[in-house]
N, C-alpha and C. Protein backbone atom coordinates (compact mmCIF):
# COMPACT_ATOMS: atom_id res chain seq x y z
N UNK A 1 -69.31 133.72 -54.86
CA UNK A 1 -67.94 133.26 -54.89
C UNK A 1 -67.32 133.52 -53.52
N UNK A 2 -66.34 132.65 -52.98
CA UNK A 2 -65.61 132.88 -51.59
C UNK A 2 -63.68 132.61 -52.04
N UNK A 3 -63.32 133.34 -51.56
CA UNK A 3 -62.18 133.59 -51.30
C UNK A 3 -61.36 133.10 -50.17
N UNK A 4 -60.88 131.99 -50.32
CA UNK A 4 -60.30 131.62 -48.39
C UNK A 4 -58.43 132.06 -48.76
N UNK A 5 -58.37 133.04 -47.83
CA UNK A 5 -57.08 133.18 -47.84
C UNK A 5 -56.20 133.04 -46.22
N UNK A 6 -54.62 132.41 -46.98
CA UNK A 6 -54.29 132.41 -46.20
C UNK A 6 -52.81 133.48 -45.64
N UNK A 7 -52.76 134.30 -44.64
CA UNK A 7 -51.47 134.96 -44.28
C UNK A 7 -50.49 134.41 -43.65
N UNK A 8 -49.30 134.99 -44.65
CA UNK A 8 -48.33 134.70 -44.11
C UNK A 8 -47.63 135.39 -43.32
N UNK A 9 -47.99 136.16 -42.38
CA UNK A 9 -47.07 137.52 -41.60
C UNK A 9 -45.95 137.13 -40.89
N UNK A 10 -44.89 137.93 -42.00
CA UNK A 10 -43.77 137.83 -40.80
C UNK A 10 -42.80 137.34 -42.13
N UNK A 11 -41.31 136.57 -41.62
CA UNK A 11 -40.63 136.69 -43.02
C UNK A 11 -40.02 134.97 -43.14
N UNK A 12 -39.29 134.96 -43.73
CA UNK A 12 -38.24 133.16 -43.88
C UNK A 12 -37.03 133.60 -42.92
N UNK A 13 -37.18 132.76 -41.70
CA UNK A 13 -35.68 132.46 -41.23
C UNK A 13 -34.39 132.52 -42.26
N UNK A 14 -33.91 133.67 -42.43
CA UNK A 14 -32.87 133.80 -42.55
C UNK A 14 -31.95 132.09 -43.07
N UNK A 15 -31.58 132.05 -43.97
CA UNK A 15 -30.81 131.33 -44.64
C UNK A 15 -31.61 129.59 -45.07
N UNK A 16 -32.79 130.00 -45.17
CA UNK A 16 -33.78 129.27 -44.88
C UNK A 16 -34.97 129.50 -46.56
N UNK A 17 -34.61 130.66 -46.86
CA UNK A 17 -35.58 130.87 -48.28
C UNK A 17 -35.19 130.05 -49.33
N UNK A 18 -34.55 129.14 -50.18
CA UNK A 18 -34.22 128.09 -51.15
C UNK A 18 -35.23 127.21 -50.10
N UNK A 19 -34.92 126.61 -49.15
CA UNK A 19 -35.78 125.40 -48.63
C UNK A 19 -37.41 125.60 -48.89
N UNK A 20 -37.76 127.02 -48.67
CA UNK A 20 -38.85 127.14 -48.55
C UNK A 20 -39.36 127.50 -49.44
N UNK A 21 -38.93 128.15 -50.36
CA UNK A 21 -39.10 128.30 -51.65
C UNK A 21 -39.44 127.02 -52.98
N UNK A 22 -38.53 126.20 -52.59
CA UNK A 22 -38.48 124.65 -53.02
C UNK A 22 -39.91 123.99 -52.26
N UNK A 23 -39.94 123.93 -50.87
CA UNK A 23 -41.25 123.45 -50.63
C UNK A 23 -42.58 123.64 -51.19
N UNK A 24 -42.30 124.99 -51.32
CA UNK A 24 -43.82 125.92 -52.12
C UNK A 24 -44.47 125.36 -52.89
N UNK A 25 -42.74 125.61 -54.08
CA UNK A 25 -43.13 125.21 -55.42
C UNK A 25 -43.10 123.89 -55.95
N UNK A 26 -42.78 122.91 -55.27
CA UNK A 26 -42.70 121.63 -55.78
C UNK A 26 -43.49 120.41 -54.88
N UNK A 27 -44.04 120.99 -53.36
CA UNK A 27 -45.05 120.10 -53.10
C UNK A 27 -45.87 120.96 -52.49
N UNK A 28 -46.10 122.10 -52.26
CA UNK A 28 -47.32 122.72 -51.59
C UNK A 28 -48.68 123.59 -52.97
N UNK A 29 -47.87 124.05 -53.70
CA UNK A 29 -48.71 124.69 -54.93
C UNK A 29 -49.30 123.53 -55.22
N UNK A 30 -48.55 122.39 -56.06
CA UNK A 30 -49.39 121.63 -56.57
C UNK A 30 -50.26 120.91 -55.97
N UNK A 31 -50.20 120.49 -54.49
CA UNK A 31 -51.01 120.16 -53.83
C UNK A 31 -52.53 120.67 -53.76
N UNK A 32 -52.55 122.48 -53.31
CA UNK A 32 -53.12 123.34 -53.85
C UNK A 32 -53.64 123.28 -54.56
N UNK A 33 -53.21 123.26 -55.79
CA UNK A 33 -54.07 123.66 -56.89
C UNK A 33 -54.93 121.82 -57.00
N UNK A 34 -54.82 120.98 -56.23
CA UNK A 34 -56.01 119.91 -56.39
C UNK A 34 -56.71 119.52 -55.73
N UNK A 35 -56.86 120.67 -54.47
CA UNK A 35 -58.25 120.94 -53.72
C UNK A 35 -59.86 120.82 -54.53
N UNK A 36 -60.09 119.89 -54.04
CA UNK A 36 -61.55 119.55 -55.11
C UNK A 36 -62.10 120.96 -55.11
N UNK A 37 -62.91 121.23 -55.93
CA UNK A 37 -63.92 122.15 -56.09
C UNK A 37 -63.10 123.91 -56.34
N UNK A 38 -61.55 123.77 -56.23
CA UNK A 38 -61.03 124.87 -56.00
C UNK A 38 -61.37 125.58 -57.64
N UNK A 39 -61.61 126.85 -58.04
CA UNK A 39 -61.41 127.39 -58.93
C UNK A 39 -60.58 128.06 -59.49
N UNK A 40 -59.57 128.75 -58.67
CA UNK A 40 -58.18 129.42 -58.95
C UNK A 40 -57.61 129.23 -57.54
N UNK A 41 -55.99 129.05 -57.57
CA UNK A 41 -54.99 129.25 -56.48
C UNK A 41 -54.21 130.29 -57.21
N UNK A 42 -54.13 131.23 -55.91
CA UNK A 42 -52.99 132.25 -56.46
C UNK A 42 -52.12 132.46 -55.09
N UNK A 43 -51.26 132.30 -55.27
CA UNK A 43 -49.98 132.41 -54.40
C UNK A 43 -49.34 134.18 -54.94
N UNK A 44 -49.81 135.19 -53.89
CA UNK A 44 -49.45 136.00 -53.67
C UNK A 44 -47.87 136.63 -52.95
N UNK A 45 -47.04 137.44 -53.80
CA UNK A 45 -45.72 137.93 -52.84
C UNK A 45 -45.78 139.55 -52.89
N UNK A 46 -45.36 140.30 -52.00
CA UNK A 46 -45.62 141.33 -51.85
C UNK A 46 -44.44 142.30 -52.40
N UNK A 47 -44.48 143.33 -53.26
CA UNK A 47 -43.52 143.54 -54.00
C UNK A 47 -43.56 145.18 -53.69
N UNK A 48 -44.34 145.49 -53.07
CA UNK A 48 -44.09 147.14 -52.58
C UNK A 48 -45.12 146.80 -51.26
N UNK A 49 -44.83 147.93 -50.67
CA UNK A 49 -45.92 147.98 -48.79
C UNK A 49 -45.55 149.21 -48.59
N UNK A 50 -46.78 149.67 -47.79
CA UNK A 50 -46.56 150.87 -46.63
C UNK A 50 -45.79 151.21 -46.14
N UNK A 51 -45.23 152.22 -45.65
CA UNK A 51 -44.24 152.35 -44.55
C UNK A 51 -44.99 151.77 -43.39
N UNK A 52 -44.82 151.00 -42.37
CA UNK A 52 -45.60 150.59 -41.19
C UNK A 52 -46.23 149.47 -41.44
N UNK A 53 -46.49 148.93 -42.84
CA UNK A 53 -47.40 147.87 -43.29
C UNK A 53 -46.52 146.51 -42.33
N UNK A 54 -47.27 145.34 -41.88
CA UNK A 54 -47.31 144.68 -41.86
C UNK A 54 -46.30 143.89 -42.49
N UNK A 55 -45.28 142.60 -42.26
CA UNK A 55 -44.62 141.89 -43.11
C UNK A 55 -45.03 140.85 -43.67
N UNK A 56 -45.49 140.37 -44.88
CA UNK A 56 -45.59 138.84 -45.28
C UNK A 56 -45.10 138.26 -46.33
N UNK A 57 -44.48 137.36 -45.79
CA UNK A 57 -44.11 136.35 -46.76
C UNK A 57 -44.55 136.17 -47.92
N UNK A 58 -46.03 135.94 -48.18
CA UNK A 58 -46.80 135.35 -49.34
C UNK A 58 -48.11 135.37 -48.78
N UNK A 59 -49.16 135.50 -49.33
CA UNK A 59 -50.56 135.32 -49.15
C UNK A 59 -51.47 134.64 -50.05
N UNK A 60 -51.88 133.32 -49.82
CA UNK A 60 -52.17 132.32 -50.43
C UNK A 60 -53.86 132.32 -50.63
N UNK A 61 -54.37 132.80 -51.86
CA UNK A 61 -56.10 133.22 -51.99
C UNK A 61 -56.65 132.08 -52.91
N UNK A 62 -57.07 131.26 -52.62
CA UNK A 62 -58.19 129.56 -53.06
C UNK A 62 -59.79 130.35 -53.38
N UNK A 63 -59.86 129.92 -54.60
CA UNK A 63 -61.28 131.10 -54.98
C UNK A 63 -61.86 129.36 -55.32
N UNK A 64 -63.83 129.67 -54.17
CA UNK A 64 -64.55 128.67 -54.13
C UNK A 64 -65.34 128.74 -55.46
N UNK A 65 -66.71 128.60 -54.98
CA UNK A 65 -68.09 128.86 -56.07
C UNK A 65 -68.62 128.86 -55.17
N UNK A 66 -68.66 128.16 -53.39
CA UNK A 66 -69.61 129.09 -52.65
C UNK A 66 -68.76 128.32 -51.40
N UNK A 67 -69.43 128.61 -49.85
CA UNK A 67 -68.64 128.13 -48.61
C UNK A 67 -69.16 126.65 -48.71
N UNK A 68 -70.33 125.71 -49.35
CA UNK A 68 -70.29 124.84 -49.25
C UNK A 68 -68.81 123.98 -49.55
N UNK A 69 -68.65 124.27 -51.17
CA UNK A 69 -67.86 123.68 -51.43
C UNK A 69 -65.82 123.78 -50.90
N UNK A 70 -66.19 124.91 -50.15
CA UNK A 70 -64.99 125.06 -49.44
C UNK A 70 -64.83 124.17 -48.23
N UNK A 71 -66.07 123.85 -47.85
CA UNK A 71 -65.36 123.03 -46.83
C UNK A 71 -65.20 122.01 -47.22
N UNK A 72 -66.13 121.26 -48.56
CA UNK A 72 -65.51 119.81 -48.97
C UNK A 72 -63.83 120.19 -49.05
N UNK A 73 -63.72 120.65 -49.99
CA UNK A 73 -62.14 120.64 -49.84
C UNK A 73 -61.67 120.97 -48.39
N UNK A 74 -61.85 121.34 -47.80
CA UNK A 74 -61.36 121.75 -46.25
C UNK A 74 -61.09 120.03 -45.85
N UNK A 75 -62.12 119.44 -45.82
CA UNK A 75 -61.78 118.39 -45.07
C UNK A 75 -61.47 117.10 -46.11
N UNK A 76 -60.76 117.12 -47.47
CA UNK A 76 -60.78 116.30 -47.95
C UNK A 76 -59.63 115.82 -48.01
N UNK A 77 -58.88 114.69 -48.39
CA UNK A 77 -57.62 113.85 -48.24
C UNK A 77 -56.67 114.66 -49.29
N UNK A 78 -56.82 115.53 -49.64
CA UNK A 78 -55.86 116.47 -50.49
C UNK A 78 -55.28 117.64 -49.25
N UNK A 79 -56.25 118.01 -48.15
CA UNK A 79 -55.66 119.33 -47.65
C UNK A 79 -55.08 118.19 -46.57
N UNK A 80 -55.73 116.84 -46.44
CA UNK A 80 -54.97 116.18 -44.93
C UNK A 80 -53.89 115.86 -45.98
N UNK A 81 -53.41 115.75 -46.72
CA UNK A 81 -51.91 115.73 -47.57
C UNK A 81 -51.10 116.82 -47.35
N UNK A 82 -51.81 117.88 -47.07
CA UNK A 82 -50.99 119.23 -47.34
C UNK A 82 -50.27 119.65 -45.73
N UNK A 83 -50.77 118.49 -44.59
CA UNK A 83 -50.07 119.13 -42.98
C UNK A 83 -49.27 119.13 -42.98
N UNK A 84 -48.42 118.14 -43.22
CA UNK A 84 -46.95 117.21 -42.75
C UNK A 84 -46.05 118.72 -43.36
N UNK A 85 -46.10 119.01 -44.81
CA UNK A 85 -45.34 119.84 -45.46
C UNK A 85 -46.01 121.36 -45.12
N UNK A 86 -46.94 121.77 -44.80
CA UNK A 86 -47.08 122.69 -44.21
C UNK A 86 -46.63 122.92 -43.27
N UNK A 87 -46.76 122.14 -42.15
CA UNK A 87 -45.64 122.18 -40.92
C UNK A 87 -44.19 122.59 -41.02
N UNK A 88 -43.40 122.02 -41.76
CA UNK A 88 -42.61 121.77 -42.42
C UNK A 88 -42.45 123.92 -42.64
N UNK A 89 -42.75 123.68 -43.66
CA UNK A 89 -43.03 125.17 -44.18
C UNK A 89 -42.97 126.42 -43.11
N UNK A 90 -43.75 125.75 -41.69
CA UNK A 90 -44.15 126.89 -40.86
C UNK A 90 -42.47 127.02 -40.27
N UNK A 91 -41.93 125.77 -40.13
CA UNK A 91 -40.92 125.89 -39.02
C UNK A 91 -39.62 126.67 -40.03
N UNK A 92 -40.02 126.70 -41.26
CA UNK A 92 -38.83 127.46 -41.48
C UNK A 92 -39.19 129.35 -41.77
N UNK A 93 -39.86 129.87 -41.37
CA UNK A 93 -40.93 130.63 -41.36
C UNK A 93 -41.39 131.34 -39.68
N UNK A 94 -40.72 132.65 -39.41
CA UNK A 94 -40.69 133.83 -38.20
C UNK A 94 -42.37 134.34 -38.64
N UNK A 95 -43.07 133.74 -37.58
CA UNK A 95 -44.27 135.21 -37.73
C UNK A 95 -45.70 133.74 -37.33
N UNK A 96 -46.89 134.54 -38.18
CA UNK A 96 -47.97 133.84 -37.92
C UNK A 96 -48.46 132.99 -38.63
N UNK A 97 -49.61 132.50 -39.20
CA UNK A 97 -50.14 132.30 -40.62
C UNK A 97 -51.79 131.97 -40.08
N UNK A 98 -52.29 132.94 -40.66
CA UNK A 98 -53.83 132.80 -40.28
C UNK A 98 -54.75 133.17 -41.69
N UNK A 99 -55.89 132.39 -41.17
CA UNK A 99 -57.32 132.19 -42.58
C UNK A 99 -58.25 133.40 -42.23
N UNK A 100 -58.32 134.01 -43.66
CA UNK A 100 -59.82 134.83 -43.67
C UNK A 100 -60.72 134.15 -44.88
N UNK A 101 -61.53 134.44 -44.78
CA UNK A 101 -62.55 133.99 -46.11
C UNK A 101 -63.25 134.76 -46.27
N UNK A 102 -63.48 135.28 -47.53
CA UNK A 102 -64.02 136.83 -47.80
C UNK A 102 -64.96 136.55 -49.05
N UNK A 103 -66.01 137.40 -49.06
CA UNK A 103 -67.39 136.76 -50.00
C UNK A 103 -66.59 137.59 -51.31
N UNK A 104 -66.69 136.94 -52.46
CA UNK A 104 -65.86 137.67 -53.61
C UNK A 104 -66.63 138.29 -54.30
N UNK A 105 -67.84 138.18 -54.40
CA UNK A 105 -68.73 138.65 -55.23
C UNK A 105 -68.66 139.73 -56.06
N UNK A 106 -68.28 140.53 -55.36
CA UNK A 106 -67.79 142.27 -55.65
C UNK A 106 -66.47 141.88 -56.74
N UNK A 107 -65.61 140.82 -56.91
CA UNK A 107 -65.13 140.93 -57.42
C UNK A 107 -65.14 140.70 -59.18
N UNK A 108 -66.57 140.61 -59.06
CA UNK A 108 -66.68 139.87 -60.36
C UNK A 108 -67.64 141.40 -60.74
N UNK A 109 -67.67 142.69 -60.28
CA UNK A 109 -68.66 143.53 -60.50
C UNK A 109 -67.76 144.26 -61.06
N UNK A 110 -68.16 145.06 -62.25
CA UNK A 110 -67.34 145.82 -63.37
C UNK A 110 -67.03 147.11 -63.03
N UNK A 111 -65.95 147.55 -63.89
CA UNK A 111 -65.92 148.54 -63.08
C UNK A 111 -66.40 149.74 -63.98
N UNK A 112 -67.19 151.21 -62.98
CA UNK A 112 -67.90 151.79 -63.55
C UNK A 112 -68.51 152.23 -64.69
C-alpha cells in the first residue's frame, strides 16, 4: 500500500478561510476522492501540535494499492481537473505545500 500525501505548511491568509474552506469542500475533496485507483482520501486538520511544531493548514493522505497505480491517477484527467482550483487554493494560503509518499504497509500490521 502507498500513501501520497500532501502538506500544507503554513496557515489561510487571514480573512480568507470561508473561501478556502468552500473551495475544499465543494470542488477539491470531491475531485479527490475520484482519482482512479484511489482507495481512501482523508483530508487531515491539526487539532493539537508541539510547542515549536511546524504550522499546517491540512494534510491531504490518498491511500494507493501500490506506486503503479498512483501514478495512473497522477497523470489522469481528474488530477489535470484539480490545477486551476488548486491554484486557486494556494493563493489564498501563506506557507508551502509539498508531496511525500510513504510505503503504508506497516499500517495494516496489528498491533502487538
Amino acid at each position: 500500500m502507498i500513501v501520497r500525501t500532501a502538506f500544507f505548511e503554513g496557515v489561510v491568509r487571514p480573512g480568507n478561510e470561508a473561501a478556502f474552506e468552500s473551495l475544499l469542500e465543494d470542488t477539491l475533496i470531491p475531485l479527490w476522492r475520484q482519482f482512479p485507483g484511489a482507495e481512501d482520501v482523508s483530508v487531515l486538520r491539526p487539532t493539537v501540535m508541539d510547542d515549536g511544531a511546524p504550522t499546517y493548514a491540512l494534510v491531504l493522505a490518498t491511500r494507493y494499492p501500490d506506486l503503479a497505480t498512483m501514478d495512473r491517477a497522477l497523470s489522469s484527467d481528474i488530477r489535470e481537473a484539480t490545477r486551476e482550483p488548486s491554484n486557486i487554493l494556494k493563493s489564498l494560503f501563506d506557507g508551502r505545500v509539498f508531496h511525500v509518499t510513504f510505503n503504508g504497509d506497516d499500517l495494516l500490521a496489528k498491533a502487538g
